[in-house]
Each structure stands twice: as structure tokens, then as C-alpha cells.
N, C-alpha and C. Protein backbone atom coordinates (compact mmCIF):
# COMPACT_ATOMS: atom_id res chain seq x y z
N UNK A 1 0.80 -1.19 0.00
CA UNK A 1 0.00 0.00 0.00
C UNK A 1 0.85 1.27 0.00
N UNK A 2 2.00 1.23 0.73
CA UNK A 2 2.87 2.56 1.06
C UNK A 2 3.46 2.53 -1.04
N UNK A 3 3.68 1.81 -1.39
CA UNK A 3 3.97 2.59 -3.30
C UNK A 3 2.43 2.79 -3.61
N UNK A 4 0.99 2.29 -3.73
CA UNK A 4 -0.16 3.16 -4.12
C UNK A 4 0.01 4.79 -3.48
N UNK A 5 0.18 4.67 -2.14
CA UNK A 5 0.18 6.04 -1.45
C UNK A 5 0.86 6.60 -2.36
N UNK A 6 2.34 6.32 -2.49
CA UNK A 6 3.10 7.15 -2.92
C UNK A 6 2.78 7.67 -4.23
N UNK A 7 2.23 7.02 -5.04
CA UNK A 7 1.92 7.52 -6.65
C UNK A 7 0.49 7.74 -6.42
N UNK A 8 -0.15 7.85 -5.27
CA UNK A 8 -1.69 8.56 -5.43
C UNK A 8 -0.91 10.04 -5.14
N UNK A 9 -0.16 10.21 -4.14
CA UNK A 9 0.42 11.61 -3.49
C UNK A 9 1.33 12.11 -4.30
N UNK A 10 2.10 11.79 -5.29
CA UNK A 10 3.26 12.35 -6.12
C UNK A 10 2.72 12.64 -7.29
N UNK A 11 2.06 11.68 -8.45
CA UNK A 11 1.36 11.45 -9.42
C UNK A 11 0.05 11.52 -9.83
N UNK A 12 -0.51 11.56 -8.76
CA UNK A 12 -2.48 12.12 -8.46
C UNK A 12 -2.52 13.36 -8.27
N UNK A 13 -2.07 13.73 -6.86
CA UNK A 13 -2.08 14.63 -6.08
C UNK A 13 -1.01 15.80 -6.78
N UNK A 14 -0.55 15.23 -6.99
CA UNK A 14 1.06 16.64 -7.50
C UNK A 14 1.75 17.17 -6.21
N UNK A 15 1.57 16.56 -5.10
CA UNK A 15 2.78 16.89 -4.04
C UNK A 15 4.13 16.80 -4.75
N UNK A 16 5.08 17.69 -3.83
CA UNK A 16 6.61 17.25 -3.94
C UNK A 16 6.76 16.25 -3.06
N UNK A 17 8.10 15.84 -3.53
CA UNK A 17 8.58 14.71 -2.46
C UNK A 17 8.14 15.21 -1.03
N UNK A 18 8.42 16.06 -0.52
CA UNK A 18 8.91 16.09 0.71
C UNK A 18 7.34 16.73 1.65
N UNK A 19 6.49 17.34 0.33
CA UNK A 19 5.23 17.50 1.45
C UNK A 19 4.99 15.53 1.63
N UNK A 20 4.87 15.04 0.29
CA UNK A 20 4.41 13.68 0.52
C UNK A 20 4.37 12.81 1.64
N UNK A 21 6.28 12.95 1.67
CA UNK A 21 6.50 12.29 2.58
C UNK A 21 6.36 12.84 3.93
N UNK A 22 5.87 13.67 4.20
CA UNK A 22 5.37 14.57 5.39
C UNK A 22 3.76 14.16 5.79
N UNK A 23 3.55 13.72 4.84
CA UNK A 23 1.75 13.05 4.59
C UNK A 23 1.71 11.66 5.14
N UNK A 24 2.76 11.16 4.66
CA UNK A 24 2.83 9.66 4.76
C UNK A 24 3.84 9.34 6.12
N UNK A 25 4.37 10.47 6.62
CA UNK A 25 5.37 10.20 7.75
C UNK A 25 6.87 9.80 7.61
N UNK A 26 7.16 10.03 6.73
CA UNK A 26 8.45 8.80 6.50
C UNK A 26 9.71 10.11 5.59
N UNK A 27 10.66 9.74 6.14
CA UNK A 27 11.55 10.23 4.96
C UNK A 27 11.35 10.72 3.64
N UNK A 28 12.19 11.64 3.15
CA UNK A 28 11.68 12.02 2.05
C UNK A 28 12.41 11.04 1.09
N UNK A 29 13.88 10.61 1.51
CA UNK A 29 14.75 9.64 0.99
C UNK A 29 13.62 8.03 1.14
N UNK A 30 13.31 7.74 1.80
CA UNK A 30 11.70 6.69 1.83
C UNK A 30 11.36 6.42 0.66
N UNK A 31 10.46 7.71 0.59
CA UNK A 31 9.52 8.42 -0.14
C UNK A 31 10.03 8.03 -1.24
N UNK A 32 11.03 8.70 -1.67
CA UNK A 32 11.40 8.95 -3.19
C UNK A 32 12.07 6.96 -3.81
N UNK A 33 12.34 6.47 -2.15
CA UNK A 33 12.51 5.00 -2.95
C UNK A 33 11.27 4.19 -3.05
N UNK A 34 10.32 4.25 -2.73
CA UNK A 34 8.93 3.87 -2.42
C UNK A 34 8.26 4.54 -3.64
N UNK A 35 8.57 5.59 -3.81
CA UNK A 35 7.63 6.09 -5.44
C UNK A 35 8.43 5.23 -6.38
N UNK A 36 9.60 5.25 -6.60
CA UNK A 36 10.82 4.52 -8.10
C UNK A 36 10.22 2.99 -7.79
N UNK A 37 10.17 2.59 -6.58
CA UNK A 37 9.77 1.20 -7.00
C UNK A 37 8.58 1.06 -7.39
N UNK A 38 7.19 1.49 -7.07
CA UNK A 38 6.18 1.55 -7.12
C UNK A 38 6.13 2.23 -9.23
N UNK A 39 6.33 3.18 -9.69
CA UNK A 39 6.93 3.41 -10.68
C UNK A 39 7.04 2.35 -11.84
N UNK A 40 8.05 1.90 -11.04
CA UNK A 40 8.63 0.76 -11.90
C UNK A 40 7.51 -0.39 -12.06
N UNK A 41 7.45 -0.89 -11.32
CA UNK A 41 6.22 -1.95 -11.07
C UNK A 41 5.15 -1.68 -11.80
N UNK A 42 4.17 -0.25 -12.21
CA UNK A 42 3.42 0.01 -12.98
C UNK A 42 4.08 -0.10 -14.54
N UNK A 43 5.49 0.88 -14.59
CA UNK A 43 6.04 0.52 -16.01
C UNK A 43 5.82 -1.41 -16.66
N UNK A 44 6.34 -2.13 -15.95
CA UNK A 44 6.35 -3.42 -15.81
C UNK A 44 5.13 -4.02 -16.15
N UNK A 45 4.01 -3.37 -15.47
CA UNK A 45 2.69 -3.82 -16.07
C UNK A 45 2.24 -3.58 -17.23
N UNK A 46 2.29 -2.63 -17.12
CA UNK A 46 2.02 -1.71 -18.71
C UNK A 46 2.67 -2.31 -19.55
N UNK A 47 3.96 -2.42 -19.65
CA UNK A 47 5.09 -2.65 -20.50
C UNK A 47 5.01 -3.92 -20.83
N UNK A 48 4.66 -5.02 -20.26
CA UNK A 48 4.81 -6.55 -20.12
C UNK A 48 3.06 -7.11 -20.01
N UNK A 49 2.15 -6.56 -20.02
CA UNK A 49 0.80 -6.70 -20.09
C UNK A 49 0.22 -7.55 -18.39
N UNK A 50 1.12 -7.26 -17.95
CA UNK A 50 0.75 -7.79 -16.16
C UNK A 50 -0.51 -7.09 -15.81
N UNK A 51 -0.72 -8.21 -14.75
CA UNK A 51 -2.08 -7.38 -13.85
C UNK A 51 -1.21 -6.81 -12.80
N UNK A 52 -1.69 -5.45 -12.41
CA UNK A 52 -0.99 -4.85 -11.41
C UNK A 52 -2.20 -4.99 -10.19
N UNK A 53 -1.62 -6.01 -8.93
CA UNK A 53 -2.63 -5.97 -8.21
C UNK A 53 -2.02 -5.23 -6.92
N UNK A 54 -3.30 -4.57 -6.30
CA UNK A 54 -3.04 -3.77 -5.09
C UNK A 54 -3.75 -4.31 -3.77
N UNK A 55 -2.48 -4.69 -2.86
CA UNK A 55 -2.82 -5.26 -1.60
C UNK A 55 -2.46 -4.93 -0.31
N UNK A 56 -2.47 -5.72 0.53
CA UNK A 56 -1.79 -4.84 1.72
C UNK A 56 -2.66 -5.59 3.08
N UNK A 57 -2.19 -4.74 4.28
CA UNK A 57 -2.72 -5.19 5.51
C UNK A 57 -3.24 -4.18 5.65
N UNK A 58 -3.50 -3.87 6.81
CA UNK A 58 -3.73 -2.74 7.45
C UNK A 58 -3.33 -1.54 7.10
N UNK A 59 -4.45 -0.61 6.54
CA UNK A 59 -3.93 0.73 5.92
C UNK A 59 -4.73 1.93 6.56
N UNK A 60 -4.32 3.24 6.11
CA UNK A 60 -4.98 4.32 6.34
C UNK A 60 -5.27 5.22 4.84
N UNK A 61 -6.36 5.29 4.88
CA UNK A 61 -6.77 6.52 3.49
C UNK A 61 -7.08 8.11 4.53
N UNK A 62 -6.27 8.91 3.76
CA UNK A 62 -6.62 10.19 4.29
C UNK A 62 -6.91 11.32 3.10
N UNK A 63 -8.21 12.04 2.97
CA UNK A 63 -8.53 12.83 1.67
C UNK A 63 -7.20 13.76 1.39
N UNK A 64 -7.19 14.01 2.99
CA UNK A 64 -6.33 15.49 2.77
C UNK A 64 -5.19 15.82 3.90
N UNK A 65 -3.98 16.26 3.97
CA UNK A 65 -3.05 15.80 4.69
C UNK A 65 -3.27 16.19 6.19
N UNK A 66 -4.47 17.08 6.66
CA UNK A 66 -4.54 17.40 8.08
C UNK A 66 -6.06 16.63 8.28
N UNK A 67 -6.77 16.19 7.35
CA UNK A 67 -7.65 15.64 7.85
C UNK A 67 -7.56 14.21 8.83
N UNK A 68 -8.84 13.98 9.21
CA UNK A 68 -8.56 12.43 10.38
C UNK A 68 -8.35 11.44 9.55
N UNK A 69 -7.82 10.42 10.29
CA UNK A 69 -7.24 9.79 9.60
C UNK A 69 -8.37 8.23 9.39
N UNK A 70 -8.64 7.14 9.02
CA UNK A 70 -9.19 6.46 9.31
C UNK A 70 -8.88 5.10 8.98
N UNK A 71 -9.23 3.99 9.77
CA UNK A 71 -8.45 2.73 8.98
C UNK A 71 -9.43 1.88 8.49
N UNK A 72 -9.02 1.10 7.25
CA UNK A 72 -9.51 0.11 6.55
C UNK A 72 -9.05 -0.66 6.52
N UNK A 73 -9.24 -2.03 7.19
CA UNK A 73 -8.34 -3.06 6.59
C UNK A 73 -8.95 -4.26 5.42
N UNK A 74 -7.58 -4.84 4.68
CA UNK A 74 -8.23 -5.59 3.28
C UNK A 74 -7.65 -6.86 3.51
N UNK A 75 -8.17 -7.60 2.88
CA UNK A 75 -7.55 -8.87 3.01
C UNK A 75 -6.58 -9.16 2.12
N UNK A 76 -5.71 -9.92 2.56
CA UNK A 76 -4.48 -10.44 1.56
C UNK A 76 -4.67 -11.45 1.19
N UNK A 77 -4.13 -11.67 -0.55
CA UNK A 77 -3.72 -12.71 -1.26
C UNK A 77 -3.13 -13.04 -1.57
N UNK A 78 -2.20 -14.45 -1.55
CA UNK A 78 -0.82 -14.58 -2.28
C UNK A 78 -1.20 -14.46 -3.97
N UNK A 79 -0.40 -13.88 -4.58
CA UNK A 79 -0.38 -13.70 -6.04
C UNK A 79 0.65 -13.75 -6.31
N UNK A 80 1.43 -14.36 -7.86
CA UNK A 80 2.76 -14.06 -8.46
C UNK A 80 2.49 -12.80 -9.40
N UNK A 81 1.54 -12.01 -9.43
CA UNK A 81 0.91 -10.36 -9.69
C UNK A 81 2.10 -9.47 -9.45
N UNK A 82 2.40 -8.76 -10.25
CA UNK A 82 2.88 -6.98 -9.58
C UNK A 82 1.54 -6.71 -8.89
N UNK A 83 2.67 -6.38 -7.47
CA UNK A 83 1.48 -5.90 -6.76
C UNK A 83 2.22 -4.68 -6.16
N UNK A 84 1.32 -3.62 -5.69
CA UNK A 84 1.62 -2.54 -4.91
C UNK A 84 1.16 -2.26 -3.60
């Protein structure tokens, strides 16, 4: 989930690195390796006709960077998928 974040917040959103990673808590050095992999992984799909699947444990969606925060959790699947 932390590479979706990152390319909803860099590539959706149009943050810079460093509000992003101010959003997401983490380094901006993090950040910026967490977007390139995440990045890549979509190139890969695209590029190679993969399903890009998106999974995770326990996450947080937040609209907006001071709003509350709230949690969702999803279930996991093993897949040999690009996943994010």
C-alpha cells in the first residue's frame, strides 16, 4: 500500500517529495525510494501486459493531509501479480 500512497500523493495529487512524505510520515529519501519502485512496477505492467494488483494489511486513506485519519483493513492474497 505505502507505493499506491506514494503515486496517489506524487502522481495524483502533485505533491513534492517532501510535502508527501510529510503526509505519509516517513523520509523524504523513503519516499522517493517507495515512489521509483512503485513506478517501476506500474512501467512493468504496462510494458509486459501484467495485472498490477493492489494489496496490503492494514492501511490508512486520508482525503487530505490534516484531515482524520481512518483505517480500513483488506484482506491479503498470495499472487505471483505486480502488486503494490
Amino acid at each position: 500500500m505505502d507505493e499506491f500512497e506514494a503515486l496517489r500523493l506524487a502522481d495524483y495529487q502533485g505533491l513534492d517529495q517532501k510535502e508527501a512524505a510529510k503526509s505519509m510520515r516517513i523520509s523524504q529519501q523513503t519516499f522517493s525510494r517507495i515512489l521509483r519502485n512503485a513506478r517501476n512496477l506500474v512501467a512493468k505492467g504496462i510494458t509486459t501486459g501484467s495485472a498490477i494488483k493492489i494489496q496490503g494489511g492494514q492501511y490508512v486513506i486520508s482525503t487530505r493531509i490534516d484531515s482524520p485519519q481512518i483505517q480500513k483493513p483488506i484482506n491479503q492474497e498470495n499472487s505471483n501479480k505486480n502488486t503494490l
